[in-house]
Protein backbone atom coordinates (compact mmCIF):
# COMPACT_ATOMS: atom_id res chain seq x y z
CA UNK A 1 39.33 -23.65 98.99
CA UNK A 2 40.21 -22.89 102.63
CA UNK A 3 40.79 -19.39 104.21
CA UNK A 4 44.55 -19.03 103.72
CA UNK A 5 44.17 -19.91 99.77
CA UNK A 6 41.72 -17.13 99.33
CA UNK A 7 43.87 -14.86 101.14
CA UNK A 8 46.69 -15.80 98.32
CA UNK A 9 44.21 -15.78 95.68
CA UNK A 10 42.54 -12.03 96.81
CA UNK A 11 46.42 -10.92 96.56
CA UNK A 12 47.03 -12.44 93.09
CA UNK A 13 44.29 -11.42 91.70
CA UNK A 14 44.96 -7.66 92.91
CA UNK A 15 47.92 -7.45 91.26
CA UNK A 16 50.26 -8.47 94.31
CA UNK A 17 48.93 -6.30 97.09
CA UNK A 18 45.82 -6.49 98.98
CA UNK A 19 44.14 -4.37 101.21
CA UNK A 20 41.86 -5.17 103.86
CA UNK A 21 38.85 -3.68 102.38
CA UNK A 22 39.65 -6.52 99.34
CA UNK A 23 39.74 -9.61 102.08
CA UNK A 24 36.78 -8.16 103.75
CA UNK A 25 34.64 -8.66 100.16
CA UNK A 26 35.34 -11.90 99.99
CA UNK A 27 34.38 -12.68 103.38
CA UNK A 28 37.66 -12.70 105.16
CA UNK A 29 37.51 -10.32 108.21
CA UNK A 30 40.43 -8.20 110.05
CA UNK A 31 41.01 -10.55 112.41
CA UNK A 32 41.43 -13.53 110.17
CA UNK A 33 43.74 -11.48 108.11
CA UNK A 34 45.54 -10.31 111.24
CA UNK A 35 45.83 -14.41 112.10
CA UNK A 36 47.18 -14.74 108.77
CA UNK A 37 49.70 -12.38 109.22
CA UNK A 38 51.21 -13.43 112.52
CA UNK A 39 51.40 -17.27 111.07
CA UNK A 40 53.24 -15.73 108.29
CA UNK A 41 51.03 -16.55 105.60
CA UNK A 42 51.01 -13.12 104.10
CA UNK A 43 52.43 -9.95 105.00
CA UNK A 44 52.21 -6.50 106.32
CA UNK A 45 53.44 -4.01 104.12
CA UNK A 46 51.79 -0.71 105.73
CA UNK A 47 48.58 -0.38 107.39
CA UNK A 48 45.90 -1.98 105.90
CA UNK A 49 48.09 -3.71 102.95
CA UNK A 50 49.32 -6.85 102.23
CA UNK A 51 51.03 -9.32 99.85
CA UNK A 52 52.81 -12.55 99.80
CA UNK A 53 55.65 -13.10 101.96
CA UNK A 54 59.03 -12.46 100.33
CA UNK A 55 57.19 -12.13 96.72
CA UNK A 56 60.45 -10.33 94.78
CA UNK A 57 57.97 -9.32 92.04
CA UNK A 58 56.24 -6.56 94.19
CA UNK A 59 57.70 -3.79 92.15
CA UNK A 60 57.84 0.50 93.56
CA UNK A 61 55.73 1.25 90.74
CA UNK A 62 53.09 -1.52 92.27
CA UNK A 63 53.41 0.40 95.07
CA UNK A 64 52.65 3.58 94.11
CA UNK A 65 49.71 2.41 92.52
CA UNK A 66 48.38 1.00 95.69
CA UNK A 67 49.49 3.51 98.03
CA UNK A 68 49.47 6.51 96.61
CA UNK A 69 46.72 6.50 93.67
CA UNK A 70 46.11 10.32 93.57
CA UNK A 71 49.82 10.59 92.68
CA UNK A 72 51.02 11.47 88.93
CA UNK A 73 54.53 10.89 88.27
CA UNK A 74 56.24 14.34 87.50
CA UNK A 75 59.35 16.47 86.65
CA UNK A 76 62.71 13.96 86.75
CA UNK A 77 60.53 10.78 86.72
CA UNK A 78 58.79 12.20 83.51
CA UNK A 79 61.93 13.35 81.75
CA UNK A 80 63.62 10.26 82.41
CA UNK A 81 60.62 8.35 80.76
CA UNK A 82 60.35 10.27 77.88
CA UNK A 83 64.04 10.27 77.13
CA UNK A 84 64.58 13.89 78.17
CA UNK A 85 67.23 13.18 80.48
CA UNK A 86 70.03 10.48 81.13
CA UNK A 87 69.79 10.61 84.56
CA UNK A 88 68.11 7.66 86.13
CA UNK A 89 66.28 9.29 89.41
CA UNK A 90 67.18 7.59 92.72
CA UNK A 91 63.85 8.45 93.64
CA UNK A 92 60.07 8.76 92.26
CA UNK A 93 59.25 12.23 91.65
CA UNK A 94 55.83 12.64 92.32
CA UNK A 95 52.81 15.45 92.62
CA UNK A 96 50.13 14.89 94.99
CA UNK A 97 47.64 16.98 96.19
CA UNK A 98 48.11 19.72 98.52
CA UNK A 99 45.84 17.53 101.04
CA UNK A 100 47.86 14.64 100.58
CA UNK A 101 50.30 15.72 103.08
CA UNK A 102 49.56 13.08 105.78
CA UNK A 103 49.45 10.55 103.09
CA UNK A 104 53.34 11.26 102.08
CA UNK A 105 54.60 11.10 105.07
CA UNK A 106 53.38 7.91 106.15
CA UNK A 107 55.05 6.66 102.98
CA UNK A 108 57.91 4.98 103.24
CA UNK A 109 58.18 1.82 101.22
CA UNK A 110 59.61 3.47 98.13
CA UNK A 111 62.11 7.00 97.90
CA UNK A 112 60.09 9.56 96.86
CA UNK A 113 60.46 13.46 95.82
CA UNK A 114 56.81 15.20 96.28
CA UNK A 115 55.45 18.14 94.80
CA UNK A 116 53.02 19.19 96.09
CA UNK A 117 50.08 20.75 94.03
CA UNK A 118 47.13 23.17 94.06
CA UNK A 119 43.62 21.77 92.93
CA UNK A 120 43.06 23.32 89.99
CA UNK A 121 46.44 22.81 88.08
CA UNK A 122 46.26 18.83 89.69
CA UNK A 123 44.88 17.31 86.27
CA UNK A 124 46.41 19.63 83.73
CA UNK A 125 48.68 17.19 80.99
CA UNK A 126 47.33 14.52 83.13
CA UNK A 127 48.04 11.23 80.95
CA UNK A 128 48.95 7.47 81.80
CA UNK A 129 52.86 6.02 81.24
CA UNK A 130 53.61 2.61 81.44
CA UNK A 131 56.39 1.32 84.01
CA UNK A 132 57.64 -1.84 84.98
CA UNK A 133 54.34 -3.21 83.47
CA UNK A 134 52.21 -1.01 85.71
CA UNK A 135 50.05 2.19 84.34
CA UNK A 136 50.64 4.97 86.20
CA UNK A 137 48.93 8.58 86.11
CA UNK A 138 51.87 10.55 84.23
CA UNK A 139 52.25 14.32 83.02
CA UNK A 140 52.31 14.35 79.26
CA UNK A 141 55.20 15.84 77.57
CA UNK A 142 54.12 19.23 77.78
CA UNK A 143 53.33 19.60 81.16
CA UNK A 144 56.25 18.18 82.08
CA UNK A 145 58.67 20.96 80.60
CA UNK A 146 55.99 23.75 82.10
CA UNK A 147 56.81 21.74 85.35
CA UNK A 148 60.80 22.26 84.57
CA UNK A 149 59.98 26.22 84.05
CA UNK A 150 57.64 25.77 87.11
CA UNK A 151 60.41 24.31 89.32
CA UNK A 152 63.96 25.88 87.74
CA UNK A 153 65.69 26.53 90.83
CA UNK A 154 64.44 22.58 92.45
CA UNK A 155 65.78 20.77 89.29
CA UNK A 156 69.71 20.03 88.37
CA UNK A 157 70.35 22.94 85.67
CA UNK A 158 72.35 20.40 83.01
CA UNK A 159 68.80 18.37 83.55
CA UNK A 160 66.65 21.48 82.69
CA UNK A 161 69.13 22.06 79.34
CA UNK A 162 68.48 19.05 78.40
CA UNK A 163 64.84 18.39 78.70
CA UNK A 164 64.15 21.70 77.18
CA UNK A 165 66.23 21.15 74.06
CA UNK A 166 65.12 17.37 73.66
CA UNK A 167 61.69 18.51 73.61
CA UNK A 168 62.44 20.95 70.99
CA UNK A 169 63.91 18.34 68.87
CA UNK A 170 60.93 15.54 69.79
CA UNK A 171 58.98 15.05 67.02
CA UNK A 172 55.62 14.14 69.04
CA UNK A 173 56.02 17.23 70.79
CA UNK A 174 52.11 19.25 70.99
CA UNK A 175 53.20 23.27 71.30
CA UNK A 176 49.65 24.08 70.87
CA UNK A 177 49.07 22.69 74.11
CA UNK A 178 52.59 24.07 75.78
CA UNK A 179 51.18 27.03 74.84
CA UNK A 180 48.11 26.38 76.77
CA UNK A 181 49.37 24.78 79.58
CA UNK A 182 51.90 28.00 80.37
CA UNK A 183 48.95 30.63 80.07
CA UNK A 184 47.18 28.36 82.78
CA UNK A 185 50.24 27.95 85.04
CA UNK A 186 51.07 31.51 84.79
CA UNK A 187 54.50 30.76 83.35
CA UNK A 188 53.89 31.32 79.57
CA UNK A 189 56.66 34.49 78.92
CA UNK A 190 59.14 32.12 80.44
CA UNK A 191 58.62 29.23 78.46
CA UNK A 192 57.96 30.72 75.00
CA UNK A 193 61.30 33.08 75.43
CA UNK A 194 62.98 29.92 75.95
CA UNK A 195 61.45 27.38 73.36
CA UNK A 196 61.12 30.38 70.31
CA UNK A 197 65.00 30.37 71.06
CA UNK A 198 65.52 26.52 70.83
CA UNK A 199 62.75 26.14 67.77
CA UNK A 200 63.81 29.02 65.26
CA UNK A 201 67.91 29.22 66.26
């Protein structure tokens, strides 16, 4: 197999995008890749990743894997997944890490919302959700409708109504661990003043 047809098959077998650090372990250095890329064999999608030239089937949530893998989808992006909301978001709501700064705005392949989050509430809810075929880092349910409390004034208020009451009415809803995830976030009046409201009207 010659160079170009493991550069296709490093990219196929990474789901559709490549980085360099993926050529460069199967022998292929930077400027080979870079030759590659000029000729048109594969392209340039940001620095340092790749895939194959006018592949439709390179989907956003592909590239959120790749680009932005400390990222957990959040708030609107959640709701809409879990059939809180009806709204379809014209953008990925995601949190990231209050170091990932840099990182989000040198994104631009894919419309994006970011939160931006301190360290140690980062990984609470943390869970995985399925989209498009790819598995992405997702807040459960629960952390998701602490986030709506969390971010009331940032969210559409018919979108809050909404996700609050269809969680009340979701039968795989945990309040054992809405309970726990408001006393860490500091928001656990506001929530249960709410949700006792919703669960014994």
């Amino acid at each position: 197999m010659g160079k170009k047809e493991d550069l296709i098959a490093v990219i196929t077998d990474n789901g559709g995008i490549a980085r360099t650090s993926d050529f460069a372990t199967k022998g292929i250095s930077k400027y080979e890749v870079s030759s590659f890329c000029k000729d048109g064999a594969i392209e340039r999608i940001r620095r340092g990743f790749y895939q194959i030239p006018q592949d439709d089937g390179i989907t956003e949530a592909q590239l959120i894997r790749e680009l932005l893998p400390q990222g957990i989808v959040c708030l609107e992006s959640a709701l809409f997944y879990y059939g809180y909301s009806d709204f379809s978001p014209r953008e990925w709501s995601i949190a990231v890490p209050r170091t990932a700064t840099r990182v989000v705005k040198n994104i631009d392949e894919f419309p994006m919302k970011a939160y931006y989050i301190q360290k140690d509430l980062m990984d609470i809810g943390k869970s995985i959700g399925e989209f498009d075929g790819v598995q992405l880092p997702t807040y459960d349910r629960e952390r998701t409708i602490c986030d709506c409390f969390k971010y009331r004034t940032k969210i559409d208020r018919e979108i809050f109504n909404k996700a609050v009451n269809a969680y009340a009415a979701d039968e795989k809803k945990n309040l054992a661990n809405l309970s726990r995830y408001a006393k860490k976030m500091k928001i656990y009046e506001k929530v249960m003043n709410v949700m006792e409201v919703l669960l014994n009207g």
